[in-house]
C-alpha atoms as a PDB file:
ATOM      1  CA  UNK A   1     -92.862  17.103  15.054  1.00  0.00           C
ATOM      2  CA  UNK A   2     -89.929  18.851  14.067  1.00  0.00           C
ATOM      3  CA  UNK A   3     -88.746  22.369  15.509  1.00  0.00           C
ATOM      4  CA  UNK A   4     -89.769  24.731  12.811  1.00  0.00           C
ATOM      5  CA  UNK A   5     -93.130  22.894  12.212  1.00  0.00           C
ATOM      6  CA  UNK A   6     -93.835  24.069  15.886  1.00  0.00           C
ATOM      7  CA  UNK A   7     -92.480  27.685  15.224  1.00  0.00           C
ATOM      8  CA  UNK A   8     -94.503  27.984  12.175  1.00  0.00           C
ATOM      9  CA  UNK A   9     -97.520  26.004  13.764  1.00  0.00           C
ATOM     10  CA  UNK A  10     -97.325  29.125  16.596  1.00  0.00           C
ATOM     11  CA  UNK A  11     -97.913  31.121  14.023  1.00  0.00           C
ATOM     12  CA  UNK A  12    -101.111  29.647  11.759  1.00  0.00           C
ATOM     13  CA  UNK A  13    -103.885  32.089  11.875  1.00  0.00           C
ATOM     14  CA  UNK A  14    -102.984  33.933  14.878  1.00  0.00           C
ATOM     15  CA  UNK A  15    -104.559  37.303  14.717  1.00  0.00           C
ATOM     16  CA  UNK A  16    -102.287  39.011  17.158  1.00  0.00           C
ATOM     17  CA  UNK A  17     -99.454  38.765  14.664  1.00  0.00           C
ATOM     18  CA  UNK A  18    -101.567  41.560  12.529  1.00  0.00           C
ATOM     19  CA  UNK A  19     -99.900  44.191  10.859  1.00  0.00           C
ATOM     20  CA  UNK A  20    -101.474  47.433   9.046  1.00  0.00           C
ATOM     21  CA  UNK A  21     -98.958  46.880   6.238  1.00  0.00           C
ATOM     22  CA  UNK A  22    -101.200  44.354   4.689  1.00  0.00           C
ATOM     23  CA  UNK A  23    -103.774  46.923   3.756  1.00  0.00           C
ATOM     24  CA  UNK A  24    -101.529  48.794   1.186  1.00  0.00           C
ATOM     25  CA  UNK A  25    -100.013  45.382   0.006  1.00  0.00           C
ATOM     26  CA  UNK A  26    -103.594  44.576  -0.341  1.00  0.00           C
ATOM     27  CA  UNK A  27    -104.084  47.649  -2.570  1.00  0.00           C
ATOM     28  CA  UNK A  28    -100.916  47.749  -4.598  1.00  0.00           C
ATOM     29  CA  UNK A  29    -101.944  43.826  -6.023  1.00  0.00           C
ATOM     30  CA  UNK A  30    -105.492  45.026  -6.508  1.00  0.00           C
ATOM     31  CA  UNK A  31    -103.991  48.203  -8.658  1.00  0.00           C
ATOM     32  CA  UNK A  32    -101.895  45.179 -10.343  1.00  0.00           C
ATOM     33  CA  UNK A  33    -104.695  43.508 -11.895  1.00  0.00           C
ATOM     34  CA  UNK A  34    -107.053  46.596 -12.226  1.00  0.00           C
ATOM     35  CA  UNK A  35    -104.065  48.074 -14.487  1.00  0.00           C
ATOM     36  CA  UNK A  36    -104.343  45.064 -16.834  1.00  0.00           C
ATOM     37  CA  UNK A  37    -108.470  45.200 -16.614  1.00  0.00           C
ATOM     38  CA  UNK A  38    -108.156  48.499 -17.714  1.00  0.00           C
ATOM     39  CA  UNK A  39    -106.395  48.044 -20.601  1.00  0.00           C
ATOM     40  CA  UNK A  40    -108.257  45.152 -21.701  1.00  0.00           C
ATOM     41  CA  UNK A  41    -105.429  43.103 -21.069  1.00  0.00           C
ATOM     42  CA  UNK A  42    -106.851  39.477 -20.573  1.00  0.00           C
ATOM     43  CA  UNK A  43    -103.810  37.733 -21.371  1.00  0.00           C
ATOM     44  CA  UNK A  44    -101.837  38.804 -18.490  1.00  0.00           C
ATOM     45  CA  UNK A  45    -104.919  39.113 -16.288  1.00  0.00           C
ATOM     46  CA  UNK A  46    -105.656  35.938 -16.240  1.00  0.00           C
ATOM     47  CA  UNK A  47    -102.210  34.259 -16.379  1.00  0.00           C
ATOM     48  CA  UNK A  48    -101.145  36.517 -13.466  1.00  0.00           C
ATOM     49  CA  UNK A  49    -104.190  34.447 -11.896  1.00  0.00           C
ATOM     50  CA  UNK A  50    -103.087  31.100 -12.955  1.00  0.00           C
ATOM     51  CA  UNK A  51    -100.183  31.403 -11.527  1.00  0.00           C
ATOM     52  CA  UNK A  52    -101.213  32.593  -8.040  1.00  0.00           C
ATOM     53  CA  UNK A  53    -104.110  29.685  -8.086  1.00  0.00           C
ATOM     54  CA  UNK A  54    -101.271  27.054  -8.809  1.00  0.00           C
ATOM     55  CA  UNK A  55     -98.853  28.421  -5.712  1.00  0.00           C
ATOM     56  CA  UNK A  56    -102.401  27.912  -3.534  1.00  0.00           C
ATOM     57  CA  UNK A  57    -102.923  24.439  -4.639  1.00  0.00           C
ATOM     58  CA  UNK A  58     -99.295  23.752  -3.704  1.00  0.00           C
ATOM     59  CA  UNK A  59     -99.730  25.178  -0.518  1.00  0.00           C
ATOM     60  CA  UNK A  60    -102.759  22.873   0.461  1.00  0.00           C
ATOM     61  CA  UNK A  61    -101.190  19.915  -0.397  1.00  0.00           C
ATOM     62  CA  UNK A  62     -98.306  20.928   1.577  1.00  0.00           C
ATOM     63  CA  UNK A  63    -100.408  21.462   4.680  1.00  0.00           C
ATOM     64  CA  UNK A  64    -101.737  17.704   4.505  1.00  0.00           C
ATOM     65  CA  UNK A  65     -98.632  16.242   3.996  1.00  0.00           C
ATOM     66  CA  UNK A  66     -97.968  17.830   7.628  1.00  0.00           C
ATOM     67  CA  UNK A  67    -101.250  16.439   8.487  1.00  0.00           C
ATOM     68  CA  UNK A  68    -100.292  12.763   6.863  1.00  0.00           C
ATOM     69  CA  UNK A  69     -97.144  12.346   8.674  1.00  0.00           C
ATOM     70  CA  UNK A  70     -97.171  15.028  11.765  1.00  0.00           C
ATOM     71  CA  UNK A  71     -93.665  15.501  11.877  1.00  0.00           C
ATOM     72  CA  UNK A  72     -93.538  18.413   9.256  1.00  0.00           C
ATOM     73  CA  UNK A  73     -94.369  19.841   5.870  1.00  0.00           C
ATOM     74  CA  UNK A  74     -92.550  20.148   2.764  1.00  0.00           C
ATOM     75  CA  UNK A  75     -91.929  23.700   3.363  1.00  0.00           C
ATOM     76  CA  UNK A  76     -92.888  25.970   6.470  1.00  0.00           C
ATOM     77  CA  UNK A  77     -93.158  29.895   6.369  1.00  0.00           C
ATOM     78  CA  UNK A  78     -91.350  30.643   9.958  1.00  0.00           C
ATOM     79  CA  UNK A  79     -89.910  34.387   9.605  1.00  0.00           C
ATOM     80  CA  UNK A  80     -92.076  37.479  11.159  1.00  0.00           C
ATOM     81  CA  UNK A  81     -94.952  37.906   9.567  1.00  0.00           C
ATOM     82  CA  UNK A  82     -98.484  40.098   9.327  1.00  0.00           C
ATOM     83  CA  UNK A  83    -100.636  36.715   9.026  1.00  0.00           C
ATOM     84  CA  UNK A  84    -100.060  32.824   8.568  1.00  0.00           C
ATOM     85  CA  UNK A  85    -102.719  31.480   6.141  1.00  0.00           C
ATOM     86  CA  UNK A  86    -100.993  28.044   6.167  1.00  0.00           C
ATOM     87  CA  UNK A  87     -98.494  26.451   7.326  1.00  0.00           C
ATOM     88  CA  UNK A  88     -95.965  27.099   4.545  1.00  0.00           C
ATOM     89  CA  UNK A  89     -97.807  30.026   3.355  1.00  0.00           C
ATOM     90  CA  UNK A  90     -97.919  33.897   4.904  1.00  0.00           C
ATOM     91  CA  UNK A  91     -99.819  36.871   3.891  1.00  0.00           C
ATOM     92  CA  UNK A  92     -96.523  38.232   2.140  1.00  0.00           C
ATOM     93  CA  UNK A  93     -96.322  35.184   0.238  1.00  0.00           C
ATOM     94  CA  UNK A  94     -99.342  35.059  -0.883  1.00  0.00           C
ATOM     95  CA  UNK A  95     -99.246  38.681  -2.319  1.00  0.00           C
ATOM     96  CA  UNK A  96     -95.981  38.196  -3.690  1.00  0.00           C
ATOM     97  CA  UNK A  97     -97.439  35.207  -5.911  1.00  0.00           C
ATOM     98  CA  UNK A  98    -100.158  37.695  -6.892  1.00  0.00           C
ATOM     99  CA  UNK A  99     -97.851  39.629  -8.505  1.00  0.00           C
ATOM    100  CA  UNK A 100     -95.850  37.272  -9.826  1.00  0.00           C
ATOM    101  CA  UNK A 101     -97.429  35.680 -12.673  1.00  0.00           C
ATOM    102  CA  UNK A 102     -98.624  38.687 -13.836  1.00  0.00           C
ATOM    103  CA  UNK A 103     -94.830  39.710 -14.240  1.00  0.00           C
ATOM    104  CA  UNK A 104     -93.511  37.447 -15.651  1.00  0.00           C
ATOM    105  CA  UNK A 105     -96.352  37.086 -18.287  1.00  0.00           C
ATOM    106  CA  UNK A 106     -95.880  40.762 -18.916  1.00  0.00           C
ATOM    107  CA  UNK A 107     -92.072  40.103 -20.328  1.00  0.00           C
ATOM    108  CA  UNK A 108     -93.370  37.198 -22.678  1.00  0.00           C
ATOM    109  CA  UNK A 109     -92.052  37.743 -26.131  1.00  0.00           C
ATOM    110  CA  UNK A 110     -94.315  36.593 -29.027  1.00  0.00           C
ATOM    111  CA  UNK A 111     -94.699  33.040 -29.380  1.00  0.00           C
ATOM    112  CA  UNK A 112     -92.520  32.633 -32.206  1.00  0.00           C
ATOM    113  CA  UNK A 113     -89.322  34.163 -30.605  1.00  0.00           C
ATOM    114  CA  UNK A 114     -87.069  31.867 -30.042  1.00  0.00           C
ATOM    115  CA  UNK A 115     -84.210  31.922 -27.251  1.00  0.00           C
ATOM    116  CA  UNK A 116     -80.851  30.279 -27.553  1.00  0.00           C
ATOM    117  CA  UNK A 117     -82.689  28.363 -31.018  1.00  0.00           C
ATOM    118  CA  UNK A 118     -85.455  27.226 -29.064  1.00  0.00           C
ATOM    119  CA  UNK A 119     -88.900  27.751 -28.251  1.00  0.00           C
ATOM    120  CA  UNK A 120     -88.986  30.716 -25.645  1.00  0.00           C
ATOM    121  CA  UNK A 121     -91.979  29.002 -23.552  1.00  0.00           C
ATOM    122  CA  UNK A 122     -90.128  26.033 -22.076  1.00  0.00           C
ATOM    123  CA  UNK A 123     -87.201  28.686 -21.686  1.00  0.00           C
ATOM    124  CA  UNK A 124     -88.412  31.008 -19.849  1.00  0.00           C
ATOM    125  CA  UNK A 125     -90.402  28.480 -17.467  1.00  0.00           C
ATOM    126  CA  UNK A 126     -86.986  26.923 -16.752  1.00  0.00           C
ATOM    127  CA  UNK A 127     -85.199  30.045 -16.207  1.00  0.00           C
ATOM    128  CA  UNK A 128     -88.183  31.412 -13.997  1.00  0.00           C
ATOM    129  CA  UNK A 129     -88.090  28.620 -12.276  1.00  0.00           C
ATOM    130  CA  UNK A 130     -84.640  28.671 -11.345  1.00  0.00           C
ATOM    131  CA  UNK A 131     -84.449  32.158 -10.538  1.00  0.00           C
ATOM    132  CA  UNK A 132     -87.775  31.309  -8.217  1.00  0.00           C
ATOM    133  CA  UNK A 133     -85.056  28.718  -6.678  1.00  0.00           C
ATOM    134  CA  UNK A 134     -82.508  30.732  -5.978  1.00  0.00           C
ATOM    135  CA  UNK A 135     -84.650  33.063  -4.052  1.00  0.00           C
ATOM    136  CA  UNK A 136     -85.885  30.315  -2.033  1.00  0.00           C
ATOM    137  CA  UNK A 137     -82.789  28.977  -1.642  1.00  0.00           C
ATOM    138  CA  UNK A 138     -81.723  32.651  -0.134  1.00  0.00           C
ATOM    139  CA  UNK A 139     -84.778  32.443   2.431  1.00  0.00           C
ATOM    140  CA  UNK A 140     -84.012  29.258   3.374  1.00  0.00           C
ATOM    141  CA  UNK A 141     -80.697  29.889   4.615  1.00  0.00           C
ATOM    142  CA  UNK A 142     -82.230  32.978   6.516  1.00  0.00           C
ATOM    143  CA  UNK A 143     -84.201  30.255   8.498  1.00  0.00           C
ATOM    144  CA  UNK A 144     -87.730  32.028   7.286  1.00  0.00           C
ATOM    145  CA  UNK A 145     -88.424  29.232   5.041  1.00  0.00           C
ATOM    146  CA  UNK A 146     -87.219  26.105   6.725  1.00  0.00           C
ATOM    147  CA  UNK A 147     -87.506  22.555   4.698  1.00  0.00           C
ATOM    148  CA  UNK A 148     -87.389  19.607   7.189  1.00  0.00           C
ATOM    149  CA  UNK A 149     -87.080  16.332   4.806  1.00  0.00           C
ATOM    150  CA  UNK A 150     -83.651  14.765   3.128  1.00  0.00           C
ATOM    151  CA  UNK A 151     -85.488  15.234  -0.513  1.00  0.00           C
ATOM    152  CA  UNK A 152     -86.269  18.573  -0.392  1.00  0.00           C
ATOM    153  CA  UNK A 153     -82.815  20.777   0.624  1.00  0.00           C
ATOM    154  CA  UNK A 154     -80.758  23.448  -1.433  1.00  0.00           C
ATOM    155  CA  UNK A 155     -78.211  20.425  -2.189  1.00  0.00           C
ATOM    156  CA  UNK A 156     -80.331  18.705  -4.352  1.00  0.00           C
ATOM    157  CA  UNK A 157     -82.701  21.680  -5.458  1.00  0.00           C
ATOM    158  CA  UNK A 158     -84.014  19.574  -8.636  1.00  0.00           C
ATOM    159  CA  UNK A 159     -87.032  18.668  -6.866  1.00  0.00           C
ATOM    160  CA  UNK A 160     -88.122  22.401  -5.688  1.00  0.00           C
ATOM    161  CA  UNK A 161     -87.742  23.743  -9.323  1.00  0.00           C
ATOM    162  CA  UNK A 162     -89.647  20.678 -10.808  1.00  0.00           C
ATOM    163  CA  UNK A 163     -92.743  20.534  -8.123  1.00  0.00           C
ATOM    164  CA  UNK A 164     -92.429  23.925  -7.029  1.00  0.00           C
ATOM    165  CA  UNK A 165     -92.339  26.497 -10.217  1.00  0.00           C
ATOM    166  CA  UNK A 166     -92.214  24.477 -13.241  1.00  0.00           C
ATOM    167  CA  UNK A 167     -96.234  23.577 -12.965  1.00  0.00           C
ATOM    168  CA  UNK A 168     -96.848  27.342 -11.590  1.00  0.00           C
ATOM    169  CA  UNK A 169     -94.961  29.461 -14.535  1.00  0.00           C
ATOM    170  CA  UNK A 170     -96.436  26.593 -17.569  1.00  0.00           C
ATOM    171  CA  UNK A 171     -99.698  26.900 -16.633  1.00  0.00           C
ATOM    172  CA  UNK A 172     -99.066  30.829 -16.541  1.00  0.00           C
ATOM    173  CA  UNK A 173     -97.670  30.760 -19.549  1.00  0.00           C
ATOM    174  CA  UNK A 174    -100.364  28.211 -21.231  1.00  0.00           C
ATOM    175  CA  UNK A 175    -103.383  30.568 -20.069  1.00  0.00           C
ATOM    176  CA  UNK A 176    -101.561  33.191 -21.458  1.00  0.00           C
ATOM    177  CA  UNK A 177    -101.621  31.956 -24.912  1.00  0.00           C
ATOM    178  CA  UNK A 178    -105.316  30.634 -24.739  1.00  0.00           C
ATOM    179  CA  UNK A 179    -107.060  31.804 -27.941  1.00  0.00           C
ATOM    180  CA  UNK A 180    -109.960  32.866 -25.741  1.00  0.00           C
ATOM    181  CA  UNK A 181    -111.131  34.685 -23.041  1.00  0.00           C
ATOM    182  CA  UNK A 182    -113.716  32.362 -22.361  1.00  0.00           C
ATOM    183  CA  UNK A 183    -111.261  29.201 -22.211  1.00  0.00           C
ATOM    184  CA  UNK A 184    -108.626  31.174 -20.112  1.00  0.00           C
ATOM    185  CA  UNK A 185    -111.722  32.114 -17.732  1.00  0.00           C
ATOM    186  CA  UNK A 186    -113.121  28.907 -17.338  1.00  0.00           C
ATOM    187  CA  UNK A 187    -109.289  27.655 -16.854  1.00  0.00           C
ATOM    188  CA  UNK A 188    -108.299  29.871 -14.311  1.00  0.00           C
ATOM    189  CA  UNK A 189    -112.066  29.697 -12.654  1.00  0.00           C
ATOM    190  CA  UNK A 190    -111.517  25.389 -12.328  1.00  0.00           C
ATOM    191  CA  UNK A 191    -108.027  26.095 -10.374  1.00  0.00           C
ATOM    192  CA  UNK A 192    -109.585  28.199  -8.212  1.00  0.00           C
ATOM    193  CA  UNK A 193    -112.522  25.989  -7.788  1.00  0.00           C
ATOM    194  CA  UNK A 194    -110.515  23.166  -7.201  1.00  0.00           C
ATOM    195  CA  UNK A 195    -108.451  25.274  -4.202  1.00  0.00           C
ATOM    196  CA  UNK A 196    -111.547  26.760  -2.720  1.00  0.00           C
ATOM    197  CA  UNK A 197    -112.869  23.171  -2.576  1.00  0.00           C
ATOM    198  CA  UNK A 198    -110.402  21.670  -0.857  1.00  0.00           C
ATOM    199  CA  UNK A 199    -110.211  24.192   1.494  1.00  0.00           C
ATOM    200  CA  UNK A 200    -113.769  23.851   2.317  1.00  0.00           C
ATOM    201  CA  UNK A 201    -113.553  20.054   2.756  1.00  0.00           C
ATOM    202  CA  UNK A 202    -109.768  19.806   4.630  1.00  0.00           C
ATOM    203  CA  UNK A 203    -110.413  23.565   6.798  1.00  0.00           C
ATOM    204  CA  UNK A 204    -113.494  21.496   7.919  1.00  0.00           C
ATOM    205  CA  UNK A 205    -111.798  18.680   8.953  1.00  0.00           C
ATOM    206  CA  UNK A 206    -109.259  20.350  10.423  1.00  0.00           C
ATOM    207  CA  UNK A 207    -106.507  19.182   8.284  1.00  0.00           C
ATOM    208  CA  UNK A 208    -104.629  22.610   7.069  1.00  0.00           C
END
């Protein structure tokens, strides 16, 4: 097991590393998507969801590959923290992903604007994406978000923007554009099925 799978394992689900913050932070995300409820505003409701159930099904499947080979995950949240969900995921992550579909769905132009003579969807998921990078790229040099293996390091970032944002800001952008309510509901509903599942089934057996 490597050295910051231990630090961050010291930190899964400890209760003692509590802080009151995450009440407000709790608050402002709920006053995120009440704001777009409020205004009827289903579009970015739901993608805002998408995108936060996509970053959860990442994080699961980063927790078993820690499981799979015990020396460490893909990613690991080790900075300071208010709460470690999982092992590559924190309570300030989690929010932060919360909010961040919902943002970047809110700066979507119309479907028919095109950027640099192209279609602005694959655009924008590319640019998101990097920008996502970049960020993580930042924390990782901070040592608060520490990546153990060869394939995954800020020299060859390819990898992190294709596994780790691409999937999260399409599907954001896809529910957005849904022609329904219903179909974006049921969409967004199946992710979230999906993660709650498999956090049933692997929290059971002890595997995340």
């Amino acid at each position: 097991m490597t050295e910051h799978a231990e630090m961050a394992l010291e930190l899964l689900r400890d209760s003692s590393q509590f802080k009151w913050y995450v009440i407000p932070l709790l608050l402002l995300v709920i006053y995120v998507y009440a704001t777009e409820v409020e205004r009827r505003n289903w579009n970015v409701f739901f993608a805002g969801l998408a995108l936060w159930g996509m970053d959860l099904f990442n994080e699961i499947w980063n927790s078993l590959v820690f499981h799979a080979t015990g020396r460490a995950p893909v990613w690991a949240a080790t900075g300071p923290t208010a709460y470690q969900l999982l092992i590559g995921l924190n309570i300030e992550i989690c929010f932060m992903f919360a909010v961040m579909g919902v943002a970047a769905a809110k700066m979507l132009p119309p479907k028919e604007t095109r950027i640099f003579g192209l279609p602005n969807r694959p655009v924008l998921v590319a640019i998101n994406s990097a920008a996502a990078v970049g960020v993580e790229v930042v924390l990782n040099k901070m040592g608060v978000l520490t990546w153990d293996w060869s394939w995954w390091q800020p020299e060859f970032p390819f990898l992190i923007w294709l596994i780790g944002y691409v999937p999260f800001f399409a599907v954001c952008f896809w529910v957005h554009d849904m022609k329904t309510v219903r179909a974006k509901a049921i969409t967004v509903g199946t992710i979230f099925g999906i993660d709650a599942l498999a956090l049933i089934v692997f929290g059971t057996l002890g595997w995340v």
